[in-house]
C-alpha atoms as a PDB file:
ATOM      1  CA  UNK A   1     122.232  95.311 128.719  1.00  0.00           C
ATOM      2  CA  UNK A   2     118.554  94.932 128.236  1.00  0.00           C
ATOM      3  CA  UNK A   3     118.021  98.724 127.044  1.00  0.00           C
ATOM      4  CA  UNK A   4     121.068  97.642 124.550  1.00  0.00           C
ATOM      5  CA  UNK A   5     119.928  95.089 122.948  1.00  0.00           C
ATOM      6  CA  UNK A   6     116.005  96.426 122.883  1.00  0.00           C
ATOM      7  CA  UNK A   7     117.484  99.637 120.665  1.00  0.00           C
ATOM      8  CA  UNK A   8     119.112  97.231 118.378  1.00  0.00           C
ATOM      9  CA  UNK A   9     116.219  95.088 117.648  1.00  0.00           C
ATOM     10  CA  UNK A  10     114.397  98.547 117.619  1.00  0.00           C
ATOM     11  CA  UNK A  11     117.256  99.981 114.658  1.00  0.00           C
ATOM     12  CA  UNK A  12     117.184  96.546 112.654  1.00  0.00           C
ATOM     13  CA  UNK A  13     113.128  96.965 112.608  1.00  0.00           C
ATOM     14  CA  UNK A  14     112.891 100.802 111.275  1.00  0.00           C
ATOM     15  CA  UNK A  15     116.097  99.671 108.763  1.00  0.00           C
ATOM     16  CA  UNK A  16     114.012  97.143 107.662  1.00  0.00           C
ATOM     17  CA  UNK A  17     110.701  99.352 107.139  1.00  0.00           C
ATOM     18  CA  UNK A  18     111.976 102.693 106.421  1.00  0.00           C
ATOM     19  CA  UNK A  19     113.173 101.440 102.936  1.00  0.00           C
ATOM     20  CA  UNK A  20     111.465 103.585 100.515  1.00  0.00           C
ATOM     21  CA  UNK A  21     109.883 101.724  97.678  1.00  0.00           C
ATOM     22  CA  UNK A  22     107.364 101.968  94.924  1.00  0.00           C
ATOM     23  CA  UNK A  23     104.825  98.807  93.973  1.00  0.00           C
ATOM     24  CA  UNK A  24     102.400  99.824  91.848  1.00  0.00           C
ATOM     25  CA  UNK A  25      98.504  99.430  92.200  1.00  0.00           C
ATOM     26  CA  UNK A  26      98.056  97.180  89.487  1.00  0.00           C
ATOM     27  CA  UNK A  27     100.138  95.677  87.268  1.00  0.00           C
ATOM     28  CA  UNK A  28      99.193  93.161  84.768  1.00  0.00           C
ATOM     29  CA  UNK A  29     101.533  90.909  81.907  1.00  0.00           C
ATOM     30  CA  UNK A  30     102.229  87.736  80.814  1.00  0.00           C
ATOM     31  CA  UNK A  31     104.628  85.142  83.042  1.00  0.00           C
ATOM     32  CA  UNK A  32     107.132  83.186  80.732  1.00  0.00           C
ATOM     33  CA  UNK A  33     108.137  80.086  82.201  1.00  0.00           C
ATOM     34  CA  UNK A  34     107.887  76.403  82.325  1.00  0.00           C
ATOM     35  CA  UNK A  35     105.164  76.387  84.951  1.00  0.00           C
ATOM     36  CA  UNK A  36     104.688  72.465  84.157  1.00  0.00           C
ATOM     37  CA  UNK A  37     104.339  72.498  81.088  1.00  0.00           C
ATOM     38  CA  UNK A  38     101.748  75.978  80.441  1.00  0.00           C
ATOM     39  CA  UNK A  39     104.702  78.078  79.188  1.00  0.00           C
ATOM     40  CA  UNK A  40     103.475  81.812  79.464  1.00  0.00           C
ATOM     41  CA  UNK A  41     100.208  82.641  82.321  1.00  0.00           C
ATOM     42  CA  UNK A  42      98.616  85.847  82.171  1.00  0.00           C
ATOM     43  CA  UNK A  43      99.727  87.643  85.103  1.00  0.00           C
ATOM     44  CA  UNK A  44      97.854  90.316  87.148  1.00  0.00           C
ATOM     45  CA  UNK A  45      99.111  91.957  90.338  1.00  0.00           C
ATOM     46  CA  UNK A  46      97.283  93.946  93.364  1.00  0.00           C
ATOM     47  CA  UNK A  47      99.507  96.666  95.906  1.00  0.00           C
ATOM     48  CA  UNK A  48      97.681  95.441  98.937  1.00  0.00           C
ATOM     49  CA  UNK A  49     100.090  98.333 101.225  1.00  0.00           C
ATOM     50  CA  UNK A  50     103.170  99.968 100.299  1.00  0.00           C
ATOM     51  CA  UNK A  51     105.250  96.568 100.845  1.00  0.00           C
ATOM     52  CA  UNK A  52     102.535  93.654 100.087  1.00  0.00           C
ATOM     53  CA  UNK A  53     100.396  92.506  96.787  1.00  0.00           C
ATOM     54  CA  UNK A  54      98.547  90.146  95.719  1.00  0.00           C
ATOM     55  CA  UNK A  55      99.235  88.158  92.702  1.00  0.00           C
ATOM     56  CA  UNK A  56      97.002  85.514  90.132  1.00  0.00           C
ATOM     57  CA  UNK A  57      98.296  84.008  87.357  1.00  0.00           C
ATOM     58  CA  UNK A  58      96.649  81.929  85.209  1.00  0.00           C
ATOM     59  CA  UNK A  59      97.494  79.119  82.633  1.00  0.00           C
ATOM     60  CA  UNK A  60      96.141  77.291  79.727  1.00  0.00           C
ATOM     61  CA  UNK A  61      97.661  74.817  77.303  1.00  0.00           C
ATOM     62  CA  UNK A  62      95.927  72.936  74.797  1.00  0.00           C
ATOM     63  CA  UNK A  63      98.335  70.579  72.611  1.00  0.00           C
ATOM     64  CA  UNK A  64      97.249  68.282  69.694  1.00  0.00           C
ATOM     65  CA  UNK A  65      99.439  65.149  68.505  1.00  0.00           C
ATOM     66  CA  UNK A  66     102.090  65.858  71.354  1.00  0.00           C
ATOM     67  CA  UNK A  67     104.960  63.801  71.465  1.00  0.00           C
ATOM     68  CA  UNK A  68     103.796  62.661  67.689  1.00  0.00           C
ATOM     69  CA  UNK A  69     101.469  60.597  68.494  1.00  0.00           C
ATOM     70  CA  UNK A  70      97.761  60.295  68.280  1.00  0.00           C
ATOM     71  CA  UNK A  71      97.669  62.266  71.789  1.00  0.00           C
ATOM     72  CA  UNK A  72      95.762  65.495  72.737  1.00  0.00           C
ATOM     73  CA  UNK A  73      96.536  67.284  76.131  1.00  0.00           C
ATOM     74  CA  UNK A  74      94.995  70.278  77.654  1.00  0.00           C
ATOM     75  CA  UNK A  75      94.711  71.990  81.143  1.00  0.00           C
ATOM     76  CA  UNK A  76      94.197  75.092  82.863  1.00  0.00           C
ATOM     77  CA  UNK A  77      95.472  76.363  86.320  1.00  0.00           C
ATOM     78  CA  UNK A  78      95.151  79.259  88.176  1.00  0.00           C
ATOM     79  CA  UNK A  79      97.600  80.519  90.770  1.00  0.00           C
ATOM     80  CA  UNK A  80      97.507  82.705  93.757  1.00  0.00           C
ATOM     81  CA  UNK A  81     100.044  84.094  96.070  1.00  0.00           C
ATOM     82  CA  UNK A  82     100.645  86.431  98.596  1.00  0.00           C
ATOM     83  CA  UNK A  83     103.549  88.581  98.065  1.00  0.00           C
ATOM     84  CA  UNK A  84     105.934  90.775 100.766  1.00  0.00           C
ATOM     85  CA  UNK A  85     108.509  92.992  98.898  1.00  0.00           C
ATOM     86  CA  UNK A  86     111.539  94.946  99.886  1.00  0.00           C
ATOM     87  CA  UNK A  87     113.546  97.827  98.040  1.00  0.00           C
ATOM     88  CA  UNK A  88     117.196  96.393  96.937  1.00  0.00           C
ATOM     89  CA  UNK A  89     118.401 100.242  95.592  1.00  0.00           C
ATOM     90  CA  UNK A  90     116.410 102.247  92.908  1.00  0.00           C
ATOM     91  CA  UNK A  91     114.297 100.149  91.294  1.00  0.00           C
ATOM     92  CA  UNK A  92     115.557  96.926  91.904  1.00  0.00           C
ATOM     93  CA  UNK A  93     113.108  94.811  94.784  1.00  0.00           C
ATOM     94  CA  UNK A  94     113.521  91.224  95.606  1.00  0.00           C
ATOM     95  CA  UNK A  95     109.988  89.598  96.531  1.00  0.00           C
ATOM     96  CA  UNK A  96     108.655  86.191  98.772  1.00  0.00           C
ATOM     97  CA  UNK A  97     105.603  85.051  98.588  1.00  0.00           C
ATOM     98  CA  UNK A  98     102.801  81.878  99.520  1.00  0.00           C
ATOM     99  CA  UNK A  99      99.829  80.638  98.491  1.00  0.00           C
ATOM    100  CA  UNK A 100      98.011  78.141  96.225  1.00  0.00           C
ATOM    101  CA  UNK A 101      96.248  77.305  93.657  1.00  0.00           C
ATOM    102  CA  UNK A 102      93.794  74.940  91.753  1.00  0.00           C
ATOM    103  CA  UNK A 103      93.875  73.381  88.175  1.00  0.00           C
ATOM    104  CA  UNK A 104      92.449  71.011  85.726  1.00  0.00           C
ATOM    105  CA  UNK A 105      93.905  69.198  83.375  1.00  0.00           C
ATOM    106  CA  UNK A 106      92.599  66.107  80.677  1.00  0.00           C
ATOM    107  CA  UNK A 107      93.855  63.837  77.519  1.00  0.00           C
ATOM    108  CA  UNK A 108      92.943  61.799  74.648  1.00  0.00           C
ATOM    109  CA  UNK A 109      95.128  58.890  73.913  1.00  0.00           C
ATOM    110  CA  UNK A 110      93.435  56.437  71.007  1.00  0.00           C
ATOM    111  CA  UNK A 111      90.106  56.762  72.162  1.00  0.00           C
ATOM    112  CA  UNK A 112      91.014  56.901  75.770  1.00  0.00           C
ATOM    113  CA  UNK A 113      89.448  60.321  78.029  1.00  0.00           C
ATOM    114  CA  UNK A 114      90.744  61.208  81.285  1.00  0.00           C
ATOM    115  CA  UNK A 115      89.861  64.011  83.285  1.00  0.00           C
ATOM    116  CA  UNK A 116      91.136  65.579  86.862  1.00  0.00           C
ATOM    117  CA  UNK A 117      91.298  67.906  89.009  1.00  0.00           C
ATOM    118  CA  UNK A 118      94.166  69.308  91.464  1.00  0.00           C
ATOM    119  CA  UNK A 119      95.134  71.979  93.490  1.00  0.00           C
ATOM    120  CA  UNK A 120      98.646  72.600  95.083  1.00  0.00           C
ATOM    121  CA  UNK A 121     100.564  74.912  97.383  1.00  0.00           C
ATOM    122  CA  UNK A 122     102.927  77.399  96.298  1.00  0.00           C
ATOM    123  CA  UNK A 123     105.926  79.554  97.208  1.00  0.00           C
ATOM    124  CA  UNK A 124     107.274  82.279  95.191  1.00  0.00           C
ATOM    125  CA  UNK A 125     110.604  83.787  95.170  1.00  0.00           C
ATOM    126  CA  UNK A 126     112.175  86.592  92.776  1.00  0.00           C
ATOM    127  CA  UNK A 127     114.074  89.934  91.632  1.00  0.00           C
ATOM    128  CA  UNK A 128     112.424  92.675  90.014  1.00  0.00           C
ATOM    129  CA  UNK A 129     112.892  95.817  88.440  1.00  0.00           C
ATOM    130  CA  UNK A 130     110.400  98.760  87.902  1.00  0.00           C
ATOM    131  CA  UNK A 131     111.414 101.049  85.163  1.00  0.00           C
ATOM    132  CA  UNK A 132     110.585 104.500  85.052  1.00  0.00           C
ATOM    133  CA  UNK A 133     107.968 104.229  82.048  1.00  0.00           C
ATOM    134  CA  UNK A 134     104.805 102.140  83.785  1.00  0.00           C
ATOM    135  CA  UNK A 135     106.680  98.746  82.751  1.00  0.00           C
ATOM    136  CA  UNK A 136     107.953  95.884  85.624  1.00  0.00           C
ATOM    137  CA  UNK A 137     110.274  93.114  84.906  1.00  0.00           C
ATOM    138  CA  UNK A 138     110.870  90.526  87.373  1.00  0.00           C
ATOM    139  CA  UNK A 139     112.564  86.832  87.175  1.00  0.00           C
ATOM    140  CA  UNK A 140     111.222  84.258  89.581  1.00  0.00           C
ATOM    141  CA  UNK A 141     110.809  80.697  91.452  1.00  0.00           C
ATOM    142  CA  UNK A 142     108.438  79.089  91.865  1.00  0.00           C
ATOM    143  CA  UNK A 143     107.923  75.913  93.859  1.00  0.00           C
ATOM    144  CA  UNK A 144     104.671  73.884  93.968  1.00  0.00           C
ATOM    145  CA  UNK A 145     103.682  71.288  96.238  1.00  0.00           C
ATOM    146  CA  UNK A 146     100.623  68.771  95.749  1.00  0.00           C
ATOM    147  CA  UNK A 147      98.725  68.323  92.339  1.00  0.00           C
ATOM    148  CA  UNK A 148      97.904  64.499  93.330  1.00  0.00           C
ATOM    149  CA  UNK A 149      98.144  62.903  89.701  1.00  0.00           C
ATOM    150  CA  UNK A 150      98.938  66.195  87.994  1.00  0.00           C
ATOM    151  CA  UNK A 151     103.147  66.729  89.179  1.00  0.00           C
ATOM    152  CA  UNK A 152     105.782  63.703  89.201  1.00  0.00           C
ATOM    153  CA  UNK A 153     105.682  63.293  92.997  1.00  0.00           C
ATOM    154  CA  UNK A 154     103.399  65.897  93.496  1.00  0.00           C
ATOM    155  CA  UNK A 155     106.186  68.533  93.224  1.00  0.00           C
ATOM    156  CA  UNK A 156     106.747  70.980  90.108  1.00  0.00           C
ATOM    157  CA  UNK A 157     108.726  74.279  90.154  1.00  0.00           C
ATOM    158  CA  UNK A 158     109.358  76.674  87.056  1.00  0.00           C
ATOM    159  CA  UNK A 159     111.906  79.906  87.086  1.00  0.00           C
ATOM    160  CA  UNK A 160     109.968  82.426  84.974  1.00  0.00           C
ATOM    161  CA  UNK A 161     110.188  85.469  83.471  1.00  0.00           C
ATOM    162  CA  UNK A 162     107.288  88.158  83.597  1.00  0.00           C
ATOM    163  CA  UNK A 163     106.389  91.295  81.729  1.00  0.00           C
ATOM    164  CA  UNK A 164     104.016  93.579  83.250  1.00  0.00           C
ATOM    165  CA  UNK A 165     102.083  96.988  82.406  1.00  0.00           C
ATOM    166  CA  UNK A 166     101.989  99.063  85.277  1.00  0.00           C
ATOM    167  CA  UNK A 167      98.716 101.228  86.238  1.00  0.00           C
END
């Protein structure tokens, strides 16, 4: 019974790794999403091995008389995350990942400054598909966890979706 159930857990294993599957070496776009409130990040990915990467994404927003009112808001946060992938069929590959990041983030309301800093945890979830010409499309979540003072209690997630140039 042991031998039995030592060759299955053997078969799942290879199933699991023999999948063939092609990330690229580098791939880097912009990420369209919410991403609490920076909208699109500039996106840059790393092939680590044939099923892991790297990923950074960074964000900026700069707004002037938001909300109409006499209120300017700007920030900046950059993202990191390490990424495992697996082959759905083709081209298709469905992604998790973890990791972190740091940002910054300030205002100007009637003569009032504030400044802060922040940094959060991250996970990353998604779909992606990698097109025969060197382009990558993927739709994503992600959920982020900390950001004392910068997330409504300190938890923001966006769904986004990215654009890459493979090379």
């Amino acid at each position: 019974m042991k031998k039995i159930i030592l060759s299955a857990i053997m078969l799942i294993g290879l199933a699991f790794t023999a999948q063939a599957q092609d990330i690229s070496k580098n791939a880097l776009g912009l990420r369209f999403g919410d991403s609490g409130g920076f909208g699109a990040e500039l996106s840059y990915q790393r092939g680590l091995s044939a099923n892991n990467r790297l990923e950074l994404d960074l964000g900026w927003r700069n707004r002037s008389n938001f909300n109409n009112n006499n209120y300017d808001d700007n920030a900046i946060k950059l993202t990191g995350l390490y990424q495992w992938v697996w082959n759905i069929d083709g081209g298709f590959n469905w992604y998790a990942g973890i990791g972190g990041g740091v940002g910054s983030y300030g205002y100007e309301n009637n003569n009032t400054k504030y400044n802060d800093t922040f940094a959060f945890a991250a996970g990353d979830i998604g779909i992606e598909y990698n097109f025969d010409i060197p382009l990558l499309i993927s739709l994503d979540f992600r959920p982020e966890f900390g950001g004392s003072g910068y997330y409504k209690n300190n938890y923001g997630s966006d769904v986004a979706l990215a654009l890459r140039y493979q090379f």
